[in-house]
PDB file of N, CA and C in Angstrom:
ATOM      1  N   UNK A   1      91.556  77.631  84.890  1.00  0.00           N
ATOM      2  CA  UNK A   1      92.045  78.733  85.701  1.00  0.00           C
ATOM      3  C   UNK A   1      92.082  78.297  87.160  1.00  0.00           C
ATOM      4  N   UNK A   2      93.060  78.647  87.665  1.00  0.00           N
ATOM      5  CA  UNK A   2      93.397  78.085  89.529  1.00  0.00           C
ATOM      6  C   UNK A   2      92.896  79.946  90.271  1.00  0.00           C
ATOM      7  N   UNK A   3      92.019  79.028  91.366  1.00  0.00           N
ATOM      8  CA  UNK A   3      91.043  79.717  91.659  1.00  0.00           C
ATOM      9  C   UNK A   3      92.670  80.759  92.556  1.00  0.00           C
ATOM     10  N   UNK A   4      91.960  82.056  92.482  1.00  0.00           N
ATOM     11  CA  UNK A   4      92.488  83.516  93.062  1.00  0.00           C
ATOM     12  C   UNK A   4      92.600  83.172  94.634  1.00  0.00           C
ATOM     13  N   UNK A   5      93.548  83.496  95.434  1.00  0.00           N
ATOM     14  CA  UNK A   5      93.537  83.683  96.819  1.00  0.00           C
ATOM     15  C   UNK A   5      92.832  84.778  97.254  1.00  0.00           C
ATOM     16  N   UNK A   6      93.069  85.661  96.419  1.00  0.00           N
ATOM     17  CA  UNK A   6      92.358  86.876  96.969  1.00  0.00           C
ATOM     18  C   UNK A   6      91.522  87.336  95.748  1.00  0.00           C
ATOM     19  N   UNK A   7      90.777  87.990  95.480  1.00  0.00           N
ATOM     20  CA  UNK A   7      89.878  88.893  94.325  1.00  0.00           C
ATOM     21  C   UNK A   7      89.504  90.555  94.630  1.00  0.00           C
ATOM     22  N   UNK A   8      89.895  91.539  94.058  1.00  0.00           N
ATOM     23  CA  UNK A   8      89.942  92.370  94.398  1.00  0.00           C
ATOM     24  C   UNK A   8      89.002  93.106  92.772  1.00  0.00           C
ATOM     25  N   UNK A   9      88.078  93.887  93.733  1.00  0.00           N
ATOM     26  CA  UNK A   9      87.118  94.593  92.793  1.00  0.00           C
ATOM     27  C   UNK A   9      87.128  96.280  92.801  1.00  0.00           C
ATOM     28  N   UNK A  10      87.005  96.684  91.352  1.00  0.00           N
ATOM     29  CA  UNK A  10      87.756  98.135  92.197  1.00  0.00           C
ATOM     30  C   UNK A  10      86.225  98.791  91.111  1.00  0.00           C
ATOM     31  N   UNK A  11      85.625  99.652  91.808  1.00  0.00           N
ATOM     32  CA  UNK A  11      84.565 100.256  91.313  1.00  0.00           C
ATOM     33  C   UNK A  11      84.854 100.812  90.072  1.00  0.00           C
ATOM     34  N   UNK A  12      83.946 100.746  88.982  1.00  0.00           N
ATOM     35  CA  UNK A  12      84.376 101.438  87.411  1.00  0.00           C
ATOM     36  C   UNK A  12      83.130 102.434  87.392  1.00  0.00           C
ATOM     37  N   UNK A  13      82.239 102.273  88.244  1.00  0.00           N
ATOM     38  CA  UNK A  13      80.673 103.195  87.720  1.00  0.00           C
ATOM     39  C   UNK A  13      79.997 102.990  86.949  1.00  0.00           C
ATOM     40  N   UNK A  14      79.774 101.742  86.648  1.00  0.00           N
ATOM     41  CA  UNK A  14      78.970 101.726  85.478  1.00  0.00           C
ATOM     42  C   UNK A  14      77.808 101.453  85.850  1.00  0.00           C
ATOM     43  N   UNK A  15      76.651 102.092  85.146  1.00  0.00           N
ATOM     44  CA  UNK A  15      75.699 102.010  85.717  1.00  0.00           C
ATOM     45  C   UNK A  15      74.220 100.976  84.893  1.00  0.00           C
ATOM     46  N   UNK A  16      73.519 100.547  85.083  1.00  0.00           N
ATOM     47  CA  UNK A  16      72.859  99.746  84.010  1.00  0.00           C
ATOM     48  C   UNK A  16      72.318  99.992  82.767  1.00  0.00           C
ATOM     49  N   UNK A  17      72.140 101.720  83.038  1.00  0.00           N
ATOM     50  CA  UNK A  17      71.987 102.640  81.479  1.00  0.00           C
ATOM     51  C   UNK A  17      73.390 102.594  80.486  1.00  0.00           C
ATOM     52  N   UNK A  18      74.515 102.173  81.124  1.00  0.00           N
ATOM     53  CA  UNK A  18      75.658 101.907  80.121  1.00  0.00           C
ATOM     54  C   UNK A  18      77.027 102.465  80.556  1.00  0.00           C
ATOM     55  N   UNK A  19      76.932 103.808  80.507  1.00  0.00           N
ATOM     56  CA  UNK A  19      78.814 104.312  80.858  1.00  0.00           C
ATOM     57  C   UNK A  19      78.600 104.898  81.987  1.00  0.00           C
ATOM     58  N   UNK A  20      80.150 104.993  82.211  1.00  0.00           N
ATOM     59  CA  UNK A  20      80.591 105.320  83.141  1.00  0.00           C
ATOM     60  C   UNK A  20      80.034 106.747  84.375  1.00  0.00           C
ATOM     61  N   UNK A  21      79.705 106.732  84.721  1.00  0.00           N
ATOM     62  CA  UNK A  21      78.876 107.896  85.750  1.00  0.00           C
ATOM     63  C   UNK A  21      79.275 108.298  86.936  1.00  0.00           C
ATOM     64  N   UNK A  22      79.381 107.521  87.876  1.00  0.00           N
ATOM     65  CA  UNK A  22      79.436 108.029  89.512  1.00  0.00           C
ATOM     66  C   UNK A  22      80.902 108.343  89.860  1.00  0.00           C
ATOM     67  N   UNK A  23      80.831 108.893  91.199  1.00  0.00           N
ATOM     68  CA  UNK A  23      82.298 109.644  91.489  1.00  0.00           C
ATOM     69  C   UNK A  23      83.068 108.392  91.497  1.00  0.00           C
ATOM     70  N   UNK A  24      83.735 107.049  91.825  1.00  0.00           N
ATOM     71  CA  UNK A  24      84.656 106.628  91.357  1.00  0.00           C
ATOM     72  C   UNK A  24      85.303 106.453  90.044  1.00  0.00           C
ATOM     73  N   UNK A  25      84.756 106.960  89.066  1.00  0.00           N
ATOM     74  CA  UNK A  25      85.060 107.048  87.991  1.00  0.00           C
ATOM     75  C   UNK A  25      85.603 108.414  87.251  1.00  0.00           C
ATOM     76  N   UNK A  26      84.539 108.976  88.086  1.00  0.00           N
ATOM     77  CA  UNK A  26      85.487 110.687  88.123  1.00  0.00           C
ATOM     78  C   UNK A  26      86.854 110.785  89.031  1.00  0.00           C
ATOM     79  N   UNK A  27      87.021 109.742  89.631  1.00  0.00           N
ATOM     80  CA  UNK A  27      88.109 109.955  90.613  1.00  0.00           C
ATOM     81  C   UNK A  27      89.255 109.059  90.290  1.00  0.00           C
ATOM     82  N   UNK A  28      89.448 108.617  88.974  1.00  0.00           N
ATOM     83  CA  UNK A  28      90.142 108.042  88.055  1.00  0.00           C
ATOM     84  C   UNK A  28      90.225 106.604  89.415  1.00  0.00           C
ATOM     85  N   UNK A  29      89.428 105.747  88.920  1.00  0.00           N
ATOM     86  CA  UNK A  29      89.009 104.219  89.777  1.00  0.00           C
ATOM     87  C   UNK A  29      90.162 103.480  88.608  1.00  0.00           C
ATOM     88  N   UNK A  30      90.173 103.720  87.196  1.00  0.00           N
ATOM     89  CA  UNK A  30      90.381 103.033  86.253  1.00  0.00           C
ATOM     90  C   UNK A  30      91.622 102.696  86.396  1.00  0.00           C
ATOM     91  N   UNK A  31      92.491 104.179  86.226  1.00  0.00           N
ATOM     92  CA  UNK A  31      93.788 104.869  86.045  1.00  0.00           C
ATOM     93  C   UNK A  31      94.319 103.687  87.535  1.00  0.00           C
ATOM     94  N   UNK A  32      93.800 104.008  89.013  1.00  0.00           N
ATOM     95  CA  UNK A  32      94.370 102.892  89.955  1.00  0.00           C
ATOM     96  C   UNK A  32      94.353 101.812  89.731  1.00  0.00           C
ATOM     97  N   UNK A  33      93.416 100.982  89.087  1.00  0.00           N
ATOM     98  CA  UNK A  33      93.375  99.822  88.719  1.00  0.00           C
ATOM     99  C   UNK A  33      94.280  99.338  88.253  1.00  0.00           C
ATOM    100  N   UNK A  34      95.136 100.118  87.170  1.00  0.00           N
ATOM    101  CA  UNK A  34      96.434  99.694  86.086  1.00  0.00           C
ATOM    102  C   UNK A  34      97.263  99.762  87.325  1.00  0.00           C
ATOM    103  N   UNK A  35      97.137 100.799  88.206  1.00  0.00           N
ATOM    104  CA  UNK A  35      98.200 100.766  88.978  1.00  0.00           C
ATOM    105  C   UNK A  35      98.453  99.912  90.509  1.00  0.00           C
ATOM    106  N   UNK A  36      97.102  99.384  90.450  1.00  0.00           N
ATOM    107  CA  UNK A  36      96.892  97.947  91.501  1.00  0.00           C
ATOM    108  C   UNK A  36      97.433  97.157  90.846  1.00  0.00           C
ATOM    109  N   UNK A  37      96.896  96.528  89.347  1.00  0.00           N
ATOM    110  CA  UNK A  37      96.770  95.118  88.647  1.00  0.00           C
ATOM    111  C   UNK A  37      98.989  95.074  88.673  1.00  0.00           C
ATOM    112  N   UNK A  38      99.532  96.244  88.129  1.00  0.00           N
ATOM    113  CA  UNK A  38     101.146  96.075  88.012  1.00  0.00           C
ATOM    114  C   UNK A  38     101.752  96.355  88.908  1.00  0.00           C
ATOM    115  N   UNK A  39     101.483  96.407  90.870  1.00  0.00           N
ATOM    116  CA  UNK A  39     102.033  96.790  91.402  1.00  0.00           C
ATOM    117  C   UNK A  39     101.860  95.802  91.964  1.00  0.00           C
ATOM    118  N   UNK A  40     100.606  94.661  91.477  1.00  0.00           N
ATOM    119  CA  UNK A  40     100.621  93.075  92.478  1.00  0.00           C
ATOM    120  C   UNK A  40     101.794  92.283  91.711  1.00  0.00           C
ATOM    121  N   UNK A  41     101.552  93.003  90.361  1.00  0.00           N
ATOM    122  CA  UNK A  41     102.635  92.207  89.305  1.00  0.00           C
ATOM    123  C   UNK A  41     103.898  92.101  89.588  1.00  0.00           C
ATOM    124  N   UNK A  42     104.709  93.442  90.043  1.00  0.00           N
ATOM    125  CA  UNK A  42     105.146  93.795  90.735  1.00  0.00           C
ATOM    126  C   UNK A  42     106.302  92.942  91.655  1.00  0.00           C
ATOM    127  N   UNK A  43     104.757  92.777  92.861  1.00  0.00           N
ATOM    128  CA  UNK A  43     105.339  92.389  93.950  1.00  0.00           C
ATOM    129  C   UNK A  43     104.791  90.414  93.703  1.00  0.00           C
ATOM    130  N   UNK A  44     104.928  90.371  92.985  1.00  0.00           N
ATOM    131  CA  UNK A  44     104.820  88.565  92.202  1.00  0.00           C
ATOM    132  C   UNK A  44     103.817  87.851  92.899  1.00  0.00           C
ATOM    133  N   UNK A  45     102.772  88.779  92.993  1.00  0.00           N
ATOM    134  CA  UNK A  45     101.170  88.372  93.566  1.00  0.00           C
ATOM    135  C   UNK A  45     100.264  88.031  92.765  1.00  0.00           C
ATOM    136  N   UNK A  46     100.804  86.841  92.200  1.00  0.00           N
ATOM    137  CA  UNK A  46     100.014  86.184  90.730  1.00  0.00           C
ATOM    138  C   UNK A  46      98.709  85.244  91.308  1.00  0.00           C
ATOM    139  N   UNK A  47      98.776  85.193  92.758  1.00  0.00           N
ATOM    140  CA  UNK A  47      97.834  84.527  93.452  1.00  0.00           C
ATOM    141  C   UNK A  47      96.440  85.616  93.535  1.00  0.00           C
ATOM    142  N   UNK A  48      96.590  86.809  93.198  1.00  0.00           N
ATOM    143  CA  UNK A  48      95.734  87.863  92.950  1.00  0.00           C
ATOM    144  C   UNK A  48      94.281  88.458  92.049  1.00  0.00           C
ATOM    145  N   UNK A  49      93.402  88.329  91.930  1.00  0.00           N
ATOM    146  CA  UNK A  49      92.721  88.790  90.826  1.00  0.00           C
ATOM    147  C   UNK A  49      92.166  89.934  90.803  1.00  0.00           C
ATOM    148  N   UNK A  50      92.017  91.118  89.410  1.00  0.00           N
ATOM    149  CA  UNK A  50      91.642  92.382  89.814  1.00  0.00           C
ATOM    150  C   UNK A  50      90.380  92.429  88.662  1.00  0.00           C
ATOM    151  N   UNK A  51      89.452  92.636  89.135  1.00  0.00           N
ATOM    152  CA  UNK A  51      88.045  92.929  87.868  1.00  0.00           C
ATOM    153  C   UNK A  51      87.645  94.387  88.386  1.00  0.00           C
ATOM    154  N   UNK A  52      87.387  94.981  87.065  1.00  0.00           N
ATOM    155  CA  UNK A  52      86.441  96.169  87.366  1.00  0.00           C
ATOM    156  C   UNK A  52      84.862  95.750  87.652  1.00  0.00           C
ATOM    157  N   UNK A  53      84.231  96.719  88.098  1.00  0.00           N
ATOM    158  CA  UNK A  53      82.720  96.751  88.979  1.00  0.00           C
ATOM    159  C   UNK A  53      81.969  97.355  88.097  1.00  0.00           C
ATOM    160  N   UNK A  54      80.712  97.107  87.925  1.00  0.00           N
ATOM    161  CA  UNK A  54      79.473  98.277  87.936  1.00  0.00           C
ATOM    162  C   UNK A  54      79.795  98.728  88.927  1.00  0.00           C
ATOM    163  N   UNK A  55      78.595  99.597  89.839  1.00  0.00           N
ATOM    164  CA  UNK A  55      78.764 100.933  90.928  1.00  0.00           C
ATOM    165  C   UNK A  55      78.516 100.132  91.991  1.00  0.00           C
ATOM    166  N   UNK A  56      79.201 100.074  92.929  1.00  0.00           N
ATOM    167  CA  UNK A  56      79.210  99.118  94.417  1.00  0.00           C
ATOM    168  C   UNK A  56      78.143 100.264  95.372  1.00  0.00           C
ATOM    169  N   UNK A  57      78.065 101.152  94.526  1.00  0.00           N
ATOM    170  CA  UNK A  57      76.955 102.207  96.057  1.00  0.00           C
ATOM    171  C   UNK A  57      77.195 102.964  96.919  1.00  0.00           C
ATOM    172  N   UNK A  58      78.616 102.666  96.745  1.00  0.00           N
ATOM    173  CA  UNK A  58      79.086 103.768  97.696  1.00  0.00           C
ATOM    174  C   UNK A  58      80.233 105.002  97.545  1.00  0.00           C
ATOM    175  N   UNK A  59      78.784 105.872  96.329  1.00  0.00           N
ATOM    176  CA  UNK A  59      79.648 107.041  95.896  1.00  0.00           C
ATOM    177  C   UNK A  59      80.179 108.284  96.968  1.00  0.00           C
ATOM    178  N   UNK A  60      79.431 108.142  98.066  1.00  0.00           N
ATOM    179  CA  UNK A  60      80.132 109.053  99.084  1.00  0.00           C
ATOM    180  C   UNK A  60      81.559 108.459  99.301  1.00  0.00           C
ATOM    181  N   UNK A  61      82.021 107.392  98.870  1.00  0.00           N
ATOM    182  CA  UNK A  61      83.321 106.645 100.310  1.00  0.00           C
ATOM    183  C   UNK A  61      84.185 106.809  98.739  1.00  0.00           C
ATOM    184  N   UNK A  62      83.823 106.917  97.857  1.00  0.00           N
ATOM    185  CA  UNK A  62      84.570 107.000  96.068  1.00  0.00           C
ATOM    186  C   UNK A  62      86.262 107.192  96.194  1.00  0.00           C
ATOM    187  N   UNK A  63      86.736 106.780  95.625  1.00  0.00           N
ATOM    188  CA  UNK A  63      86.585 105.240  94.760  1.00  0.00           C
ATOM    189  C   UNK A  63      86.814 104.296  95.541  1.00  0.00           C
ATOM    190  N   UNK A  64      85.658 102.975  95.570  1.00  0.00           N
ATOM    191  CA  UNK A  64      85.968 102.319  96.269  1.00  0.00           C
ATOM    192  C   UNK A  64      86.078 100.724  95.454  1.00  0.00           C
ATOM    193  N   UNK A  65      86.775  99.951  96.623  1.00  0.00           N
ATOM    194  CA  UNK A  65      87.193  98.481  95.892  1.00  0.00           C
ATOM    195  C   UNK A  65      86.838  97.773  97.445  1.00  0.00           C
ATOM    196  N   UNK A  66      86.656  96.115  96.687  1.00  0.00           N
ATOM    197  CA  UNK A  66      86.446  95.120  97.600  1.00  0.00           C
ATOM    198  C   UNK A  66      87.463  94.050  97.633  1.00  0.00           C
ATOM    199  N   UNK A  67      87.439  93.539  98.690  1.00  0.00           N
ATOM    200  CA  UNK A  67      88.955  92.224  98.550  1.00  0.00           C
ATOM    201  C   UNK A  67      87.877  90.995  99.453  1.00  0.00           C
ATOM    202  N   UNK A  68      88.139  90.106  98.610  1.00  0.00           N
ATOM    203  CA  UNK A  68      87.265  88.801  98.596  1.00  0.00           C
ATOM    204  C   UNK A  68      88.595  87.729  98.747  1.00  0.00           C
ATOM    205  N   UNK A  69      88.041  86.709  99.554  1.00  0.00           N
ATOM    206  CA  UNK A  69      86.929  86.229 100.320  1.00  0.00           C
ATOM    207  C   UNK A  69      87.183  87.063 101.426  1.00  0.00           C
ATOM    208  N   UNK A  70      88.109  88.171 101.760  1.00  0.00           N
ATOM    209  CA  UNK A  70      88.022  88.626 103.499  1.00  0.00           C
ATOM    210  C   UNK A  70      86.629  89.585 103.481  1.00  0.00           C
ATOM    211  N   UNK A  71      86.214  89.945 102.826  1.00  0.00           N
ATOM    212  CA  UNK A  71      85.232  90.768 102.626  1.00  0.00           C
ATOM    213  C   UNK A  71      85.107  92.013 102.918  1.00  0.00           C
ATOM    214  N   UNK A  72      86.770  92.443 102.628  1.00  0.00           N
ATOM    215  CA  UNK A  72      87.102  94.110 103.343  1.00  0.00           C
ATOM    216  C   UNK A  72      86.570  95.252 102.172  1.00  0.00           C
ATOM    217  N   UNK A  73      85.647  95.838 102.595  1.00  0.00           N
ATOM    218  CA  UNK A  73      85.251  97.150 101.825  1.00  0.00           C
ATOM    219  C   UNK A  73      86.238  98.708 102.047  1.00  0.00           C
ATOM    220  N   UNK A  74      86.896  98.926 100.910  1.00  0.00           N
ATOM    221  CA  UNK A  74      87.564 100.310 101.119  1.00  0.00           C
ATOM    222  C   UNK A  74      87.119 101.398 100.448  1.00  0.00           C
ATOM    223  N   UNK A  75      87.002 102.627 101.119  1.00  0.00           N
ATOM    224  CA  UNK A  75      86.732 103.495  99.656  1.00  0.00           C
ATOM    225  C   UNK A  75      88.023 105.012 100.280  1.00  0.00           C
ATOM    226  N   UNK A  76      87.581 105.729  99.920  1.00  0.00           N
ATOM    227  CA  UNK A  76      88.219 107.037  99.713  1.00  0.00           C
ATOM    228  C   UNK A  76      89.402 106.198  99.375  1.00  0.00           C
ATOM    229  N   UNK A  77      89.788 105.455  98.178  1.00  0.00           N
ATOM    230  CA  UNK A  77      90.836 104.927  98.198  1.00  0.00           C
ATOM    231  C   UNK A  77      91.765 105.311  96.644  1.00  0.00           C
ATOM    232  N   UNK A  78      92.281 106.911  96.647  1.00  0.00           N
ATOM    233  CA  UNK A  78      92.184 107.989  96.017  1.00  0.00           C
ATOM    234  C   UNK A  78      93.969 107.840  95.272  1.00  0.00           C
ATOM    235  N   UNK A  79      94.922 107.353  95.720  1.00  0.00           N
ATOM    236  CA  UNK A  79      96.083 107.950  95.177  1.00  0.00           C
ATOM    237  C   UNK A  79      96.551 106.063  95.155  1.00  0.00           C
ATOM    238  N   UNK A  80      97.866 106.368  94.505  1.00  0.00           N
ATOM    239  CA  UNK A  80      98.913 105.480  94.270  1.00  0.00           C
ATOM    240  C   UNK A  80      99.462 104.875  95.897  1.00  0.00           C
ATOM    241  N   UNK A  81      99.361 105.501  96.893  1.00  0.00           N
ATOM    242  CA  UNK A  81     100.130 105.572  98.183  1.00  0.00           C
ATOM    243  C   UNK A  81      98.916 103.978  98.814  1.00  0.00           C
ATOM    244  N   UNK A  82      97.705 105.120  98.548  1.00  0.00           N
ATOM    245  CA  UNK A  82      96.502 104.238  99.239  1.00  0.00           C
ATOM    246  C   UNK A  82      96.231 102.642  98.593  1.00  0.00           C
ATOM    247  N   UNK A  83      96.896 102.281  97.271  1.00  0.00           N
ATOM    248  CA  UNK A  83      96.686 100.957  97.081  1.00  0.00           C
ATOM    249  C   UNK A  83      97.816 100.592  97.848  1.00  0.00           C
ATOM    250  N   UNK A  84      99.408 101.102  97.476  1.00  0.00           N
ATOM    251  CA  UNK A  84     100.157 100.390  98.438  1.00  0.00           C
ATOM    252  C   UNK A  84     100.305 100.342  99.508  1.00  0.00           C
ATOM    253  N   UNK A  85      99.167 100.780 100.494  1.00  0.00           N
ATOM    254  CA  UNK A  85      98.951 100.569 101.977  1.00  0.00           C
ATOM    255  C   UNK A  85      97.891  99.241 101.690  1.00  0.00           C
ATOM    256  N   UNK A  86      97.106  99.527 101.278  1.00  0.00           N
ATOM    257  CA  UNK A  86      95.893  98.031 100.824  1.00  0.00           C
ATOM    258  C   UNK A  86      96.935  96.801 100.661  1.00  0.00           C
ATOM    259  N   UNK A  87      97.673  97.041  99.910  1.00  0.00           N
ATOM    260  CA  UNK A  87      98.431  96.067  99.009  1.00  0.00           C
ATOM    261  C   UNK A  87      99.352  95.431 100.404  1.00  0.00           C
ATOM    262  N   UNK A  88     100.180  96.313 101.079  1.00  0.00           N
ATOM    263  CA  UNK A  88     100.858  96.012 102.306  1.00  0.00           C
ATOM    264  C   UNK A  88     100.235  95.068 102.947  1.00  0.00           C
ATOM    265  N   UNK A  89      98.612  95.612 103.495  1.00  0.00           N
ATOM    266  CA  UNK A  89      98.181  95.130 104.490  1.00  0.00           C
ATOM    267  C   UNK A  89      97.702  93.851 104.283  1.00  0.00           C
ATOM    268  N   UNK A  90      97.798  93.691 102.590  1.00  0.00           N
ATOM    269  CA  UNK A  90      97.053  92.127 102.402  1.00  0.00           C
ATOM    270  C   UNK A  90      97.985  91.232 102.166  1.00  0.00           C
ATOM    271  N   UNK A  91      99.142  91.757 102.005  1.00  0.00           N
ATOM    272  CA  UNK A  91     100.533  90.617 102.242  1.00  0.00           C
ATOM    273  C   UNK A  91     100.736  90.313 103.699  1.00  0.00           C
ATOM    274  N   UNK A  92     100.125  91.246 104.659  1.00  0.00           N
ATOM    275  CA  UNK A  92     100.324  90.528 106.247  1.00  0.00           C
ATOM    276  C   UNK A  92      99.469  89.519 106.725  1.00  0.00           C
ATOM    277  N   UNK A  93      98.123  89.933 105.850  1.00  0.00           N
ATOM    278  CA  UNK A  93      96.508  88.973 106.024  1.00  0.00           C
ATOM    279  C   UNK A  93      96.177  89.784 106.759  1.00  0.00           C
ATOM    280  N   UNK A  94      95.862  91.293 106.738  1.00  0.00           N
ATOM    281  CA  UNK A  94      95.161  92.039 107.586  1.00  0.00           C
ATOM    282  C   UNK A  94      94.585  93.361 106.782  1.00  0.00           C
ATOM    283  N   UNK A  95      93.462  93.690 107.515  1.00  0.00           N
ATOM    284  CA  UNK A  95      92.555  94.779 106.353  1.00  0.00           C
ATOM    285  C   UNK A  95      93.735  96.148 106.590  1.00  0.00           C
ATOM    286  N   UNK A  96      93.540  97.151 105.644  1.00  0.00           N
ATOM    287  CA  UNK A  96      94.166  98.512 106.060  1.00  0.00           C
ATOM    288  C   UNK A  96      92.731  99.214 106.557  1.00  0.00           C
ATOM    289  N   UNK A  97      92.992  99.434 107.980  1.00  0.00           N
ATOM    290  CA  UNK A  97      91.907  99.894 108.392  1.00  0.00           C
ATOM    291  C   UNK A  97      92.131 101.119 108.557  1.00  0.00           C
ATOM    292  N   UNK A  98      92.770 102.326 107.890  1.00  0.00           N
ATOM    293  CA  UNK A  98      92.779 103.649 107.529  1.00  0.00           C
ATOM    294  C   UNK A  98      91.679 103.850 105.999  1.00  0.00           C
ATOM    295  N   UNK A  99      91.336 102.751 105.637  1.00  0.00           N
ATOM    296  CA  UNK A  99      90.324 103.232 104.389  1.00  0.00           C
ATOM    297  C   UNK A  99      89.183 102.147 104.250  1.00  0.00           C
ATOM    298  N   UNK A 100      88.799 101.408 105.509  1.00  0.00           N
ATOM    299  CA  UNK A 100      87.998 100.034 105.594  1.00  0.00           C
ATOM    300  C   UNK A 100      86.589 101.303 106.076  1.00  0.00           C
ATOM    301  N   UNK A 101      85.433 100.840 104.926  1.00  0.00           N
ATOM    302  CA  UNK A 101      84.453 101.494 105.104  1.00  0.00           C
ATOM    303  C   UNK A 101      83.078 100.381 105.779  1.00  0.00           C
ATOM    304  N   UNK A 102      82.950 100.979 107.108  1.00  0.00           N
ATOM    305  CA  UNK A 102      81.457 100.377 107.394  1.00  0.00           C
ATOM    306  C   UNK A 102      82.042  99.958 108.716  1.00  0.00           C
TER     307      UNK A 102
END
């Protein structure tokens, strides 16, 4: 496997007792995921990788995802609109800092 330019982690909730639990998961984290993983597909961002998470911790900021190696943390990152602002901003090489938490 040729290592990912980018890695992108999108919270699933899982917690070490087993399923799914915390608010990114109530806030359909999953459902975006399909709609991150085919919208990099998409835009022919095969240089991309998308894994689901146990719970990253930060169920107040829900649902949230990470993009590696820049080390940008996003959360309230809630609709279809908000990945393709993420998605935008990482084809320029710059965080979307309308949902960059911390």
């Amino acid at each position: 496997m040729k290592k990912p330019k980018h890695h992108i982690f999108v919270c699933g909730s899982f917690r070490a007792a087993g399923g799914p639990q915390g608010v990114c998961n109530k806030k359909n984290s999953m459902g975006l995921l399909q709609y991150l993983e085919q919208e990099l597909s998409d835009r022919g961002m095969a240089d991309v990788t998308v894994s689901s998470t146990g719970c990253l911790k930060l169920c107040d900021e829900g649902p949230a995802m990470v993009v590696y190696p820049e080390n940008w943390w996003y959360g309230r990152v809630e609709t279809e609109g908000a990945i393709d602002e993420i998605i935008d901003a990482l084809e320029e090489g710059k965080a979307a800092t309308g949902y960059v938490v911390g």
